[in-house]
C-alpha atoms as a PDB file:
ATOM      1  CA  UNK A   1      30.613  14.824  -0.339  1.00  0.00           C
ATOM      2  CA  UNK A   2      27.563  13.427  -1.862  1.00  0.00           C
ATOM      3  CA  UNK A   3      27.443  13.018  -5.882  1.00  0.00           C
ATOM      4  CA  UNK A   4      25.409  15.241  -8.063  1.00  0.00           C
ATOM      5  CA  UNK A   5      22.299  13.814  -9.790  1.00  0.00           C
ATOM      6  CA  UNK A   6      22.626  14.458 -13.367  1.00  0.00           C
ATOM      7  CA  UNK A   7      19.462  14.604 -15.157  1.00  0.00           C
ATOM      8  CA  UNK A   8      18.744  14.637 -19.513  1.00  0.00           C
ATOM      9  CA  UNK A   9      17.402  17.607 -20.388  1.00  0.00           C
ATOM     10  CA  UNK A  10      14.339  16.353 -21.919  1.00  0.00           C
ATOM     11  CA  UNK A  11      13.632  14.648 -18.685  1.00  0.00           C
ATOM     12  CA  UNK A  12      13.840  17.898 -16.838  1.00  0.00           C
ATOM     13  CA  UNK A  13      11.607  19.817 -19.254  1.00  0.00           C
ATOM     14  CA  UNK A  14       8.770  17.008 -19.419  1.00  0.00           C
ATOM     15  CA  UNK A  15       9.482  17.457 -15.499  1.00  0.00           C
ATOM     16  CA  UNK A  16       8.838  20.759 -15.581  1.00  0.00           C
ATOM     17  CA  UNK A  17       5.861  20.524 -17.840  1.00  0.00           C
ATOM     18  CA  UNK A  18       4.263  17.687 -15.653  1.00  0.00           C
ATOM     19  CA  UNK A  19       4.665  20.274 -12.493  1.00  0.00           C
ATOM     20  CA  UNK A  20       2.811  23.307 -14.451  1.00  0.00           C
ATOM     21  CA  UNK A  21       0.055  20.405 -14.948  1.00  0.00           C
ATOM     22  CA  UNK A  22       0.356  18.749 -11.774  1.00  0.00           C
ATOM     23  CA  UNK A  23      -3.682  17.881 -10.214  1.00  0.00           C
ATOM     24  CA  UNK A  24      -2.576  15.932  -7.007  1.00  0.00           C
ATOM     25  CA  UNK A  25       0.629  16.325  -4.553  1.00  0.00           C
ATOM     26  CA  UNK A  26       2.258  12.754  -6.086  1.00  0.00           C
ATOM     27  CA  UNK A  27       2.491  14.156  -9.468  1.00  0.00           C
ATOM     28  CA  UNK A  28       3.718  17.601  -8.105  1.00  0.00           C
ATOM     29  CA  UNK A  29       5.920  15.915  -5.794  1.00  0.00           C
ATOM     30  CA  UNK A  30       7.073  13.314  -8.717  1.00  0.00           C
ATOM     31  CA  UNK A  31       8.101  16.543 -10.739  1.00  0.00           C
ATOM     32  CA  UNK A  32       9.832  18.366  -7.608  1.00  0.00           C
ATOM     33  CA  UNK A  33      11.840  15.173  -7.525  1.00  0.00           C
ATOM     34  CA  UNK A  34      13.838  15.313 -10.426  1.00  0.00           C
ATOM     35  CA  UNK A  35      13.552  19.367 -10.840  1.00  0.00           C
ATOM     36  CA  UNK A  36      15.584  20.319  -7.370  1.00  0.00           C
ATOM     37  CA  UNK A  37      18.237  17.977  -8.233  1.00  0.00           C
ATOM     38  CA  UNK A  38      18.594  19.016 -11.906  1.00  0.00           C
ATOM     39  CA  UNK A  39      18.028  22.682 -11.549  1.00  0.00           C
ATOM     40  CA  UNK A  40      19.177  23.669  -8.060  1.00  0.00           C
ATOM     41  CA  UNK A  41      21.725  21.165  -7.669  1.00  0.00           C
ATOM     42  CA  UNK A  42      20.219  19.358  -4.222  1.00  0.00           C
ATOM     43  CA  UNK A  43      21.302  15.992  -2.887  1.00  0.00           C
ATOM     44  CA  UNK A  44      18.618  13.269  -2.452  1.00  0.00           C
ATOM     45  CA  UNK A  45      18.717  14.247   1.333  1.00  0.00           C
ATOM     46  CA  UNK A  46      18.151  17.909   0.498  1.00  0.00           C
ATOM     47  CA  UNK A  47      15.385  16.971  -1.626  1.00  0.00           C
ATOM     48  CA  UNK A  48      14.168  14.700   0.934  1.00  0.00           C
ATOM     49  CA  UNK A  49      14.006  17.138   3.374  1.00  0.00           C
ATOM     50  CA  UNK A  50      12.313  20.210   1.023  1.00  0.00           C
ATOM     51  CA  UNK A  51       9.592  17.625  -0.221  1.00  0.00           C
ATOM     52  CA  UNK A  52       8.497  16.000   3.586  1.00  0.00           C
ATOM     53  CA  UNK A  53       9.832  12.238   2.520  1.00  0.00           C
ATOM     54  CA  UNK A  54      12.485  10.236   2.924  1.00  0.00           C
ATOM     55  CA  UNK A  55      15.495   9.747   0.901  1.00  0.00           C
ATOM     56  CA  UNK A  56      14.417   6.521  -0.468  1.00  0.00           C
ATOM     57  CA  UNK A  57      11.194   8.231  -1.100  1.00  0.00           C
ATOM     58  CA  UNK A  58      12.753  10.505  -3.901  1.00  0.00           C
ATOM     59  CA  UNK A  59      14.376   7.692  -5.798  1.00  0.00           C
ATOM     60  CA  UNK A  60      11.230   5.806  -5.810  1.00  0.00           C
ATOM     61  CA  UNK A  61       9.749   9.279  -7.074  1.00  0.00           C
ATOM     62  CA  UNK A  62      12.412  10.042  -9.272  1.00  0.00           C
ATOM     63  CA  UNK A  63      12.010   6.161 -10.568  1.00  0.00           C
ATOM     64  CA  UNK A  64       8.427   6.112 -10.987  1.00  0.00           C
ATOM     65  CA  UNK A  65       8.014   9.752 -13.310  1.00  0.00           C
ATOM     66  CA  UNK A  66       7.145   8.853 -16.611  1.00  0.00           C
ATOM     67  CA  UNK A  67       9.467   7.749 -19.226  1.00  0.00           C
ATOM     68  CA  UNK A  68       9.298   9.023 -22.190  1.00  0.00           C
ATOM     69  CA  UNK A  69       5.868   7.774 -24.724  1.00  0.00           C
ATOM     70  CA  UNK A  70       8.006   4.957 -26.361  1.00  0.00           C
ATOM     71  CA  UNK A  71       9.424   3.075 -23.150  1.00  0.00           C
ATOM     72  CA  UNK A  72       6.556   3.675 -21.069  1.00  0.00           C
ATOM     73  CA  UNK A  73       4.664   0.316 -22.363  1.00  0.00           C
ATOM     74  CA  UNK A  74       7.674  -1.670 -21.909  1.00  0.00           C
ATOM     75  CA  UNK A  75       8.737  -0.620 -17.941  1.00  0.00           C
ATOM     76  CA  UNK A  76       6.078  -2.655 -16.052  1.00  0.00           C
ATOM     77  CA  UNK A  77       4.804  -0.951 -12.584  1.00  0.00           C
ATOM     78  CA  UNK A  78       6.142  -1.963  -9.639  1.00  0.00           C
ATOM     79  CA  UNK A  79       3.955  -3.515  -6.925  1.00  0.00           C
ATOM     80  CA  UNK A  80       5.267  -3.409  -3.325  1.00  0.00           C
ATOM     81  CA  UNK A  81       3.270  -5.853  -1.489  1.00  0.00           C
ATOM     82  CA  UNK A  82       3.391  -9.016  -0.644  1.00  0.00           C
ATOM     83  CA  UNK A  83       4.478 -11.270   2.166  1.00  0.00           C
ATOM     84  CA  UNK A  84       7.999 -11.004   2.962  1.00  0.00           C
ATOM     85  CA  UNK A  85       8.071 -12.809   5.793  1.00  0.00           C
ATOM     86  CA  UNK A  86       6.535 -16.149   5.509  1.00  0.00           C
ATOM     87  CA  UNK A  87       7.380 -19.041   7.607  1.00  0.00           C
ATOM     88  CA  UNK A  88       5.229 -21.480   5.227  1.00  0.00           C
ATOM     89  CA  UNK A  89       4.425 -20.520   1.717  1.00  0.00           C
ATOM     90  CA  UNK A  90       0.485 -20.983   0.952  1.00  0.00           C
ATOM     91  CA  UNK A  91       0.668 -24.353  -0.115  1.00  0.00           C
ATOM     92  CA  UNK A  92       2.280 -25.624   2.717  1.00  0.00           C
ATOM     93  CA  UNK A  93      -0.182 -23.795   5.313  1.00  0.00           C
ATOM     94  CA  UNK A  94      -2.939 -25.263   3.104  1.00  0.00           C
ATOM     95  CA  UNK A  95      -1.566 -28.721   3.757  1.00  0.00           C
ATOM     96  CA  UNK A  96      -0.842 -28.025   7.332  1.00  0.00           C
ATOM     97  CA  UNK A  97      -4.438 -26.645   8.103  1.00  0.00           C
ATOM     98  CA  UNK A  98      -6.004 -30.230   5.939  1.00  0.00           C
ATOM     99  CA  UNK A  99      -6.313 -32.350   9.262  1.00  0.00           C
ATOM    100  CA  UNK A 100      -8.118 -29.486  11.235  1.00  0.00           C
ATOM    101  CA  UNK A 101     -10.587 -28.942   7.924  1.00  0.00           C
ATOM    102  CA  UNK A 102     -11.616 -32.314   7.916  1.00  0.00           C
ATOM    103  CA  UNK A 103     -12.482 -32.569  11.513  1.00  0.00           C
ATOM    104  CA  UNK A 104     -14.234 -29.292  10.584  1.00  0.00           C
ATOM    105  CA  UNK A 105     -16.706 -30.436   7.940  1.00  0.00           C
ATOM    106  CA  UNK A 106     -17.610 -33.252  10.390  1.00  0.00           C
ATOM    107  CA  UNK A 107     -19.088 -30.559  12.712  1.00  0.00           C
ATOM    108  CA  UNK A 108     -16.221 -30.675  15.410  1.00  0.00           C
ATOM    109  CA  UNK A 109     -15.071 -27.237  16.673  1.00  0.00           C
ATOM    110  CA  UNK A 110     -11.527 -25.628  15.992  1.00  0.00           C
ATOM    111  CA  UNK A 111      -9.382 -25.206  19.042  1.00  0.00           C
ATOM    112  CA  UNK A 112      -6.229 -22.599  18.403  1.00  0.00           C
ATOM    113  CA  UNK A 113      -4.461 -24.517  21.335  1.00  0.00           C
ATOM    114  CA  UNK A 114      -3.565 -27.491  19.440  1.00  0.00           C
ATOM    115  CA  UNK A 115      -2.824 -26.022  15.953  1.00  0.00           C
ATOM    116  CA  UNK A 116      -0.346 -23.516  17.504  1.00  0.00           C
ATOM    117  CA  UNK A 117       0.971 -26.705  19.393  1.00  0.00           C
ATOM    118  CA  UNK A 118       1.425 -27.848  15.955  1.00  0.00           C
ATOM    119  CA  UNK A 119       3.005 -25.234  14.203  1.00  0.00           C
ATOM    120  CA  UNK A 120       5.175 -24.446  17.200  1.00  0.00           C
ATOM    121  CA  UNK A 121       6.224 -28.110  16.617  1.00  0.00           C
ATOM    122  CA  UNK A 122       6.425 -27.833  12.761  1.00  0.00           C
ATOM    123  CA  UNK A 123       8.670 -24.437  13.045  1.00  0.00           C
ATOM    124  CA  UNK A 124      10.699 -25.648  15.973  1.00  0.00           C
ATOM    125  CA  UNK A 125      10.098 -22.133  17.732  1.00  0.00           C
ATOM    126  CA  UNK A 126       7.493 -20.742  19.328  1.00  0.00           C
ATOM    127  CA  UNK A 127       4.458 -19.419  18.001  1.00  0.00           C
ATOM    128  CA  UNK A 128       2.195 -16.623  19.061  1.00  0.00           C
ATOM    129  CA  UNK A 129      -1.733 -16.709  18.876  1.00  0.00           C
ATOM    130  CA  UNK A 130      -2.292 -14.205  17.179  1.00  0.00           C
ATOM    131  CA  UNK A 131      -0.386 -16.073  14.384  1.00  0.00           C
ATOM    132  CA  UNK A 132      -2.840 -18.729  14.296  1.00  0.00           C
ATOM    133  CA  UNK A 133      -5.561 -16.631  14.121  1.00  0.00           C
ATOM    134  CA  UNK A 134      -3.547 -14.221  11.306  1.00  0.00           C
ATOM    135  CA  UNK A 135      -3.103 -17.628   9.674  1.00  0.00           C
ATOM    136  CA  UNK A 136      -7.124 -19.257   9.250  1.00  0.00           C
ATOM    137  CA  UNK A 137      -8.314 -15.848   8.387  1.00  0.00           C
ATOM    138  CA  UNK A 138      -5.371 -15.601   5.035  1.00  0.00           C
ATOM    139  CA  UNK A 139      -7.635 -18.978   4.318  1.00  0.00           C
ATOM    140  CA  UNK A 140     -10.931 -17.897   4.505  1.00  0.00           C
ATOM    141  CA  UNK A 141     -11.622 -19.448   7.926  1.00  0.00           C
ATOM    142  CA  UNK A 142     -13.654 -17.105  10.491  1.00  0.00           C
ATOM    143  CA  UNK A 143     -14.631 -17.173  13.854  1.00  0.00           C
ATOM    144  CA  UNK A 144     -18.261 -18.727  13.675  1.00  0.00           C
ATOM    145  CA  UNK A 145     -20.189 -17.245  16.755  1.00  0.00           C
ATOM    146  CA  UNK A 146     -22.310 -20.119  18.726  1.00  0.00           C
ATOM    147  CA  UNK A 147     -26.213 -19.919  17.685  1.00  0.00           C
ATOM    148  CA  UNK A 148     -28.736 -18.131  20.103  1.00  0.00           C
ATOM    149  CA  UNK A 149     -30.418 -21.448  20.596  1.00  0.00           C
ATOM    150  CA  UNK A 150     -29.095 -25.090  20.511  1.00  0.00           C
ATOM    151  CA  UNK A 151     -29.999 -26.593  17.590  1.00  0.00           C
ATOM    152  CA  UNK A 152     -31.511 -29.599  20.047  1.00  0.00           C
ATOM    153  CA  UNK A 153     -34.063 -27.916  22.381  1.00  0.00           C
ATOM    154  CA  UNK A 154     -37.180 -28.329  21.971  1.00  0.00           C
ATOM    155  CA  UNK A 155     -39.357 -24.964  22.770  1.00  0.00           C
ATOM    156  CA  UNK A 156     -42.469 -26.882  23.647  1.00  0.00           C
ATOM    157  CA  UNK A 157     -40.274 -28.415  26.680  1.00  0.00           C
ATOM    158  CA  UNK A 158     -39.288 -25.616  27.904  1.00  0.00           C
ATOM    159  CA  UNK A 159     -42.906 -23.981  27.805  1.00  0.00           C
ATOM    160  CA  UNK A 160     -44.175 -27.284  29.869  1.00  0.00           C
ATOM    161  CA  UNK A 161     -40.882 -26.609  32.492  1.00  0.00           C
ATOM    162  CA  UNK A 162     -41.765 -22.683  32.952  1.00  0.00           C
ATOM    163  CA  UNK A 163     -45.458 -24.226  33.887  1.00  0.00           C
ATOM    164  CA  UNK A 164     -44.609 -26.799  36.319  1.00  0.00           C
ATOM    165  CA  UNK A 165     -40.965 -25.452  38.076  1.00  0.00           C
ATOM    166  CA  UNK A 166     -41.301 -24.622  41.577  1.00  0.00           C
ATOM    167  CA  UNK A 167     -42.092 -21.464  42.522  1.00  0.00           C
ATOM    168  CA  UNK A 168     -38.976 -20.889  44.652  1.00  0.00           C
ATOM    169  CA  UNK A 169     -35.844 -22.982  43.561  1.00  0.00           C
ATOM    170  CA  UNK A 170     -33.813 -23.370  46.458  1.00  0.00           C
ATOM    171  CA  UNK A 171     -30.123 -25.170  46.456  1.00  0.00           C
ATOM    172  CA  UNK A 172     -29.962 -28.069  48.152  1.00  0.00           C
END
């Protein structure tokens, strides 16, 4: 049998107060939270189920509704992102990616088939390339699309070929 929330009573009244006031469906929903359980005895599950969420979802609620004036400056927010699951932390992928930026600056082009060949080596496991490509964009790198002209020709050249080409090219 699942265990009873119990709830202070001046959390339950500033609960109901914040769903008389309630603007958006968080706040309502933030209220709802710790009202069903306190007044109509429901389980987080129940609750759950009456709000849309999940059952973790109603703690988090039931967490995050305000605490009372005096403690609220002390209870920092809670941010939930992040990278969780990190092979490398930045540092290291900075360090890793070093050789290919040098050979960058010097006007060489970046070829994914030997970094993943890296990594892959570095991990000892296999490494997708979308991974690769996940990992130059977290450091600013981008895909830089080849120019409509080579930076070489020479469009007086080409003028004089367009003049004096055969009519009819023909393979030989």
């Amino acid at each position: 049998m699942p265990r009873t929330s119990t709830h202070d009573s001046s959390v339950v009244k500033r609960a109901q107060l914040a769903a008389d006031a309630a603007t958006d469906l968080r706040e309502l929903r933030r209220a709802q939270s710790i009202l069903l359980p306190a007044l109509m005895g429901a389980t987080l599950e129940q609750t759950a189920a009456i709000l849309g969420v999940g059952r973790a979802t109603v703690c988090r609620l039931q967490k995050s509704f305000p605490p009372p004036r005096a403690s609220r400056a002390a209870a920092p927010a809670r941010k939930w992102g992040g990278r969780r699951n990190c092979w490398m932390t930045l540092d290291e992928e900075k360090e890793f990616l070093s050789p290919w930026l040098e050979a960058a600056a010097k006007g060489n082009l970046l070829v994914v088939a030997p970094i993943r060949a890296a990594l892959a080596q570095r991990l000892r496991q296999p490494v997708k390339a979308s991974v690769i490509y996940r990992l130059l964009a977290r450091h600013g790198w981008r895909k830089v699309a080849p120019d409509t002209r080579h930076p070489k020709s020479s469009p007086a050249a080409q003028q004089e070929w367009k003049k004096n080409s055969p009519r009819h090219w023909r393979p030989c």
